[in-house]
Protein backbone atom coordinates (compact mmCIF):
# COMPACT_ATOMS: atom_id res chain seq x y z
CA UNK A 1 134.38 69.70 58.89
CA UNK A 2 130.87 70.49 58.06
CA UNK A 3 128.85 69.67 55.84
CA UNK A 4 127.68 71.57 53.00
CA UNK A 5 124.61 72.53 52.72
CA UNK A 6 121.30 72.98 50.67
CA UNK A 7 118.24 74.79 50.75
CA UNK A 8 114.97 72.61 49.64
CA UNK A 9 112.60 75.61 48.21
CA UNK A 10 109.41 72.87 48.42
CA UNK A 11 111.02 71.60 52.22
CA UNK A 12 110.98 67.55 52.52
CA UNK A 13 108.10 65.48 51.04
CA UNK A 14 105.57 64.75 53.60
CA UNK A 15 106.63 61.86 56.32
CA UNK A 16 110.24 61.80 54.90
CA UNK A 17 112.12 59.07 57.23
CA UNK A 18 115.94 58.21 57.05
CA UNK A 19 116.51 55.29 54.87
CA UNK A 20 114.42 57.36 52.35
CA UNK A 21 115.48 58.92 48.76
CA UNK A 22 115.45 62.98 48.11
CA UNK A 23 115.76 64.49 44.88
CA UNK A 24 117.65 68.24 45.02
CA UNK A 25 117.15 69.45 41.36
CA UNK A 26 116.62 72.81 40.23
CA UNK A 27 118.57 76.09 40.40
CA UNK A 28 120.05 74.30 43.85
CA UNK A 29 120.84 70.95 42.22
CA UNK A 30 122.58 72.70 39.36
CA UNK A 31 124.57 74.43 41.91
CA UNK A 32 125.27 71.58 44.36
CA UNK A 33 126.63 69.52 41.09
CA UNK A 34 128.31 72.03 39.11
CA UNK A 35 129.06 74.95 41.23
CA UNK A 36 130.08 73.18 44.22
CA UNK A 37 131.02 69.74 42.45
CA UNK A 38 128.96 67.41 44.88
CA UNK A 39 130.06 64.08 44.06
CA UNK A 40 128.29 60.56 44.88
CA UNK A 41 129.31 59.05 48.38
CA UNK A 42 129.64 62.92 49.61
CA UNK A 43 127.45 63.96 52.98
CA UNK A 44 125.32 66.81 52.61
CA UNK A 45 122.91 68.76 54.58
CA UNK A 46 119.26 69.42 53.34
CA UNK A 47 117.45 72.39 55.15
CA UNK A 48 114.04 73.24 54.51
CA UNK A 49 114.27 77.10 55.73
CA UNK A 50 111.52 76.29 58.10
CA UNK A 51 113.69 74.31 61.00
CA UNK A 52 114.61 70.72 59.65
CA UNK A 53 118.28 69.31 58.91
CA UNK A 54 118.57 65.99 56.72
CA UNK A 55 121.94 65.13 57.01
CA UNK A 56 122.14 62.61 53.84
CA UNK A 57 124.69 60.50 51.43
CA UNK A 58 124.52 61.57 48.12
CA UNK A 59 123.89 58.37 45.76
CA UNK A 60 123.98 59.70 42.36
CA UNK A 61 124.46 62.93 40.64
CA UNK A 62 123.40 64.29 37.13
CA UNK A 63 124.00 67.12 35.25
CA UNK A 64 122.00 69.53 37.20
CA UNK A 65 120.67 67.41 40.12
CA UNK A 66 121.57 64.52 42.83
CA UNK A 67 119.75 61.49 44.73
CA UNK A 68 120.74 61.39 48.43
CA UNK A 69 119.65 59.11 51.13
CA UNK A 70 117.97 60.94 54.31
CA UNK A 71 120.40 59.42 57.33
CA UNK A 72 118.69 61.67 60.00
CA UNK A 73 116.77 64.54 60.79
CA UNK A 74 117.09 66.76 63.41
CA UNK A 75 114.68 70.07 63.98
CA UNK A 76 115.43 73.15 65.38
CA UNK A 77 113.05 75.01 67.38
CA UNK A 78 111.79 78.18 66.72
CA UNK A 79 112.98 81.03 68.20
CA UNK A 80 111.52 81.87 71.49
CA UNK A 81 113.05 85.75 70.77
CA UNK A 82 112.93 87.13 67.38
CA UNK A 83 115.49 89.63 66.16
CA UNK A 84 114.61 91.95 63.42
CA UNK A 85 117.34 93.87 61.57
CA UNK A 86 116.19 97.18 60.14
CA UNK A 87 118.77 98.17 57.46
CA UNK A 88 118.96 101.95 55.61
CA UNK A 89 119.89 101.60 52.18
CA UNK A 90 123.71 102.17 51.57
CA UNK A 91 126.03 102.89 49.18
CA UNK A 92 128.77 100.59 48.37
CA UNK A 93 126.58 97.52 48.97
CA UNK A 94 127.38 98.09 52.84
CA UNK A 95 124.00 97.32 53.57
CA UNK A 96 124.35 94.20 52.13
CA UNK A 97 127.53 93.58 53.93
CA UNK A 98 125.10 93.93 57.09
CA UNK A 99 122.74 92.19 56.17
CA UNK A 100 125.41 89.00 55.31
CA UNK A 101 127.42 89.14 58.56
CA UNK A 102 123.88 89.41 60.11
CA UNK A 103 122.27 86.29 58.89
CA UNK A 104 125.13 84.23 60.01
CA UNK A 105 124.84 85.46 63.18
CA UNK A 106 121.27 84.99 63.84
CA UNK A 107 118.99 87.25 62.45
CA UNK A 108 115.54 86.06 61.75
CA UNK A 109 114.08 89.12 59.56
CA UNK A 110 115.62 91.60 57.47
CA UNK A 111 113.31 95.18 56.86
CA UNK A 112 115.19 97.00 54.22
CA UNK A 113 114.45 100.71 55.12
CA UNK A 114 114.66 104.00 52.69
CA UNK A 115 115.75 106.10 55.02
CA UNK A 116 116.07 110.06 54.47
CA UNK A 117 119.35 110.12 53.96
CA UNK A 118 119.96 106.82 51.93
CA UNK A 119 121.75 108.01 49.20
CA UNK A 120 120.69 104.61 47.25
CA UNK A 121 117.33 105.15 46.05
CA UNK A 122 114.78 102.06 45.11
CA UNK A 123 112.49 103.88 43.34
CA UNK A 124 108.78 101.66 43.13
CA UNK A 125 110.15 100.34 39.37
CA UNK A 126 112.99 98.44 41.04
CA UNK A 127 111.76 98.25 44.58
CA UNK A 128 111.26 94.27 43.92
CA UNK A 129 114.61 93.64 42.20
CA UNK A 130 116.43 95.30 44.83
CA UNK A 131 114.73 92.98 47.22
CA UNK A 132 114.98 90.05 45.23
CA UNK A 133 119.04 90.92 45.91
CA UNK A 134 118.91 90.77 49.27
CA UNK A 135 116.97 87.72 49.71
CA UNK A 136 119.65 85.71 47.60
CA UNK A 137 122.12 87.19 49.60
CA UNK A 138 120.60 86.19 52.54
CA UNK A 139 119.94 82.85 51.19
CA UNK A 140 123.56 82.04 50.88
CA UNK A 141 124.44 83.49 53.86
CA UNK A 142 121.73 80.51 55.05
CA UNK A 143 123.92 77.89 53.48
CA UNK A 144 127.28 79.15 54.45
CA UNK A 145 126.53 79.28 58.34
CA UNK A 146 124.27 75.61 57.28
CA UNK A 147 121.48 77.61 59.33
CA UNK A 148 118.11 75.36 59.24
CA UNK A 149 115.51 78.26 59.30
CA UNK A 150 115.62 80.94 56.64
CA UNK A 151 115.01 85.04 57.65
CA UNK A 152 112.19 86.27 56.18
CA UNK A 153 113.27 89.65 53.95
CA UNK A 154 110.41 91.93 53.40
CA UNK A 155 109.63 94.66 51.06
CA UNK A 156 111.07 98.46 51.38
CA UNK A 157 109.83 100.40 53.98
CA UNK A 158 109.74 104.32 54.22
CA UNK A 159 110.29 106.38 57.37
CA UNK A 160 106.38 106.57 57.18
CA UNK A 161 105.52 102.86 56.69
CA UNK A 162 108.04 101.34 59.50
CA UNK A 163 106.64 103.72 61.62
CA UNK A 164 103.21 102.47 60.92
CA UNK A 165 104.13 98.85 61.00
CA UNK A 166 105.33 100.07 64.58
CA UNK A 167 101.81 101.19 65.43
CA UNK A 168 99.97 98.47 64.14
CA UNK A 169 102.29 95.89 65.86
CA UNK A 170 101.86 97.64 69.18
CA UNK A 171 98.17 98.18 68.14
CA UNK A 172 97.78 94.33 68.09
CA UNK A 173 99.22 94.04 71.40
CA UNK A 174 102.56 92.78 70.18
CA UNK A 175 106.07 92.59 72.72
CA UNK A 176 108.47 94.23 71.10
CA UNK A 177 111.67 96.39 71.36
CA UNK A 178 112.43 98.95 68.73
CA UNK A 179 115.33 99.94 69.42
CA UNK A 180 117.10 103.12 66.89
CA UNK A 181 121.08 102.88 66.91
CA UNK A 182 121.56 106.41 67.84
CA UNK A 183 125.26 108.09 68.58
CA UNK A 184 123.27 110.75 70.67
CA UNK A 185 121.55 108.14 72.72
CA UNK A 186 121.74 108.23 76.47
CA UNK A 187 121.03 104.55 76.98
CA UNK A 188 123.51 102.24 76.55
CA UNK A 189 121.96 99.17 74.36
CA UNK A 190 122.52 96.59 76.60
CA UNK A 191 120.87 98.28 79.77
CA UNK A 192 117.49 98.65 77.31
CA UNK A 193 118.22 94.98 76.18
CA UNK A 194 117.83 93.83 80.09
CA UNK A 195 115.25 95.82 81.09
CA UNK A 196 113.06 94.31 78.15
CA UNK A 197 114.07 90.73 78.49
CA UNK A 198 113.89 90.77 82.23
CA UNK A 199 110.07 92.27 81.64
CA UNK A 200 109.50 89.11 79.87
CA UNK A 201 109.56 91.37 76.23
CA UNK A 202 106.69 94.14 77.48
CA UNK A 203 106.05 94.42 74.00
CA UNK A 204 105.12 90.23 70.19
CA UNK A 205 106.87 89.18 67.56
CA UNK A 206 106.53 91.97 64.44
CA UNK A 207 102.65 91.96 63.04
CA UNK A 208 101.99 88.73 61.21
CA UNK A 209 105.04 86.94 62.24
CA UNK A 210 104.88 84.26 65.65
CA UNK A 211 102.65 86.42 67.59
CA UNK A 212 102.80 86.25 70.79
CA UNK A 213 107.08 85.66 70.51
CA UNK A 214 109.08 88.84 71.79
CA UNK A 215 111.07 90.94 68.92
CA UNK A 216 113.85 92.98 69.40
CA UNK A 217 113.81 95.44 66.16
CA UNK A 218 117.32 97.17 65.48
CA UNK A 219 116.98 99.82 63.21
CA UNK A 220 119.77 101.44 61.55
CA UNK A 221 120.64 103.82 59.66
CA UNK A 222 122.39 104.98 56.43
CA UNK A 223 126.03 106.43 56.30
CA UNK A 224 124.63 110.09 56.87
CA UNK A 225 123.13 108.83 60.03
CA UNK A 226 118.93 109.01 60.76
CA UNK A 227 117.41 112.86 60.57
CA UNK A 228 116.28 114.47 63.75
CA UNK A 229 112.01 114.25 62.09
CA UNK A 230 112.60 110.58 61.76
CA UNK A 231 113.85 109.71 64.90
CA UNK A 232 110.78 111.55 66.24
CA UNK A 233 108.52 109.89 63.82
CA UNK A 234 109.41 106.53 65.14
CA UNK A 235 109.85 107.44 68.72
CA UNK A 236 106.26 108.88 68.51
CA UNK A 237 105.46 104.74 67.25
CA UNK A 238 107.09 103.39 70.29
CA UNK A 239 110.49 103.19 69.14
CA UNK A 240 113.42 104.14 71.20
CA UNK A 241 117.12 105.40 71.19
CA UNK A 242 119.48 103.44 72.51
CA UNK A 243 123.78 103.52 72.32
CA UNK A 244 126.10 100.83 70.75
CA UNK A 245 129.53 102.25 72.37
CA UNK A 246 131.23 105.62 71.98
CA UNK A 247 132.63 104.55 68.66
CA UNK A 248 130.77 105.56 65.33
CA UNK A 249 130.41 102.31 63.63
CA UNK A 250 129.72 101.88 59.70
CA UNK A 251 126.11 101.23 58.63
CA UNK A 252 127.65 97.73 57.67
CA UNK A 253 128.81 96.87 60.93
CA UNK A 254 126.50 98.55 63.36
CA UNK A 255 123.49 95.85 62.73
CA UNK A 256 125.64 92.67 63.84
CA UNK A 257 127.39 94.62 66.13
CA UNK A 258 123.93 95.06 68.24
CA UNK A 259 122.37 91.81 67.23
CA UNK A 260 125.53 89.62 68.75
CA UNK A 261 124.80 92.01 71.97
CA UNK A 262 121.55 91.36 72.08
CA UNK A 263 121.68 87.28 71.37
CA UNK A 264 124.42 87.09 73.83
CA UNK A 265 122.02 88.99 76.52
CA UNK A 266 119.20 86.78 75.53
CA UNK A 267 121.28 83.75 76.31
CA UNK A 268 121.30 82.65 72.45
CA UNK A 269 124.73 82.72 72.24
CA UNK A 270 125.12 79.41 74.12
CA UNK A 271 121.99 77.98 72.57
């Protein structure tokens, strides 16, 4: 069994070595001791978002923190493909559901999108809170697949501003895929997956983030499905249509439908 696992907001101290001593205190010690009932002699996991694993012995716990000693560390590389989840806002926290199943398969961003047709709404007042949710949801998600890196989850995006993030991405010379999950599509998802991966990713990482690393982008949209002027908005920024199966899939399914697709074409799958 595996163990359990922690997220370090501050990461290790500098030139932590096994053998050495790690306080988890905090919101996460609090939970590690009280939620999760961490007791002393108990192996953890310590993950710093960013890569690193200390696997450690806990050697004393308090009310709302522990003591463990580091046994090893082990880092993960980064990703040499980055896959971005674009999620519509949905009702009946579906797009969280996506954006849960997604993070334990792989994802390393999550774009929440207000898309036309979202019939959840996060008006500029509550734009941050509504983030905020996501991001603990995909921190736990984190700690229940004991993942070492943690997805970045950015601010909402309109129709107008992902397709401008397109076209500044592509501006700055970056390989990447957008790729819309579109029932009307002609192209199956997988053949458009290929053809980009076996062109090396003709397109950088998202701006700002690893440039120079291919990202696949998978937009998708809310339960009424993406208008016709969007889909044309975001073709016109390089985006394309592509189709996940003849089956009409639920906006909380359709994102880590496509992303285990895509990992498995990449190869990741077996990483």
């Amino acid at each position: 069994m595996s163990n359990q696992a922690f997220l370090l907001d501050d990461g290790l101290p500098a030139g932590t070595a096994p053998g050495d001593v790690v306080v988890l205190d905090g919101a996460e010690g609090h939970h590690a001791v009280t939620v999760k009932r961490v007791r002393t002699g108990e192996a953890i996991d310590l993950l710093d978002g960013r890569g690193t694993r200390a696997g450690c012995t806990v050697q004393s716990t308090g009310k709302a923190c522990l003591t463990a000693r580091v046994d090893r560390i082990t880092h993960d590389p980064a990703p040499a493909l980055r896959l971005v989840l674009v999620q519509a806002l949905a009702k009946g926290d579906r797009d969280l559901q996506a954006v849960e199943a997604a993070v334990e398969l792989g994802v390393d961003e999550v774009i929440p999108w207000q898309a036309d047709r979202s019939v959840v709404r996060w008006p500029e007042a509550k734009a941050e809170k509504g983030r905020a949710k996501w991001a603990a949801t995909v921190r736990a998600a984190v700690k229940q697949s004991r993942r070492t890196r943690l997805p970045e989850v950015h601010g909402v995006l309109t129709t107008g501003q992902l397709a401008a993030r397109l076209d500044r991405a592509a501006g700055e010379g970056a390989r990447q895929l957008p790729l819309i999950l579109h029932e009307q599509a002609t192209e199956p998802l997988s053949a458009v997956v290929r053809d980009f991966l076996h062109d090396g990713g003709s397109g950088a990482g998202t701006a700002g983030q690893d440039a120079g690393v291919p990202a696949i982008l998978l937009i998708v949209g809310p339960e009424g499905g993406i208008a016709d002027p969007e889909v044309e908005r975001l073709a016109a920024a390089g985006a394309r249509t592509a189709l996940l199966g003849h089956h009409v899939l639920r906006a909380s399914t359709a994102g880590p439908a496509a992303l285990v697709l895509a990992r498995h074409l990449a190869g990741l799958l077996d990483a």
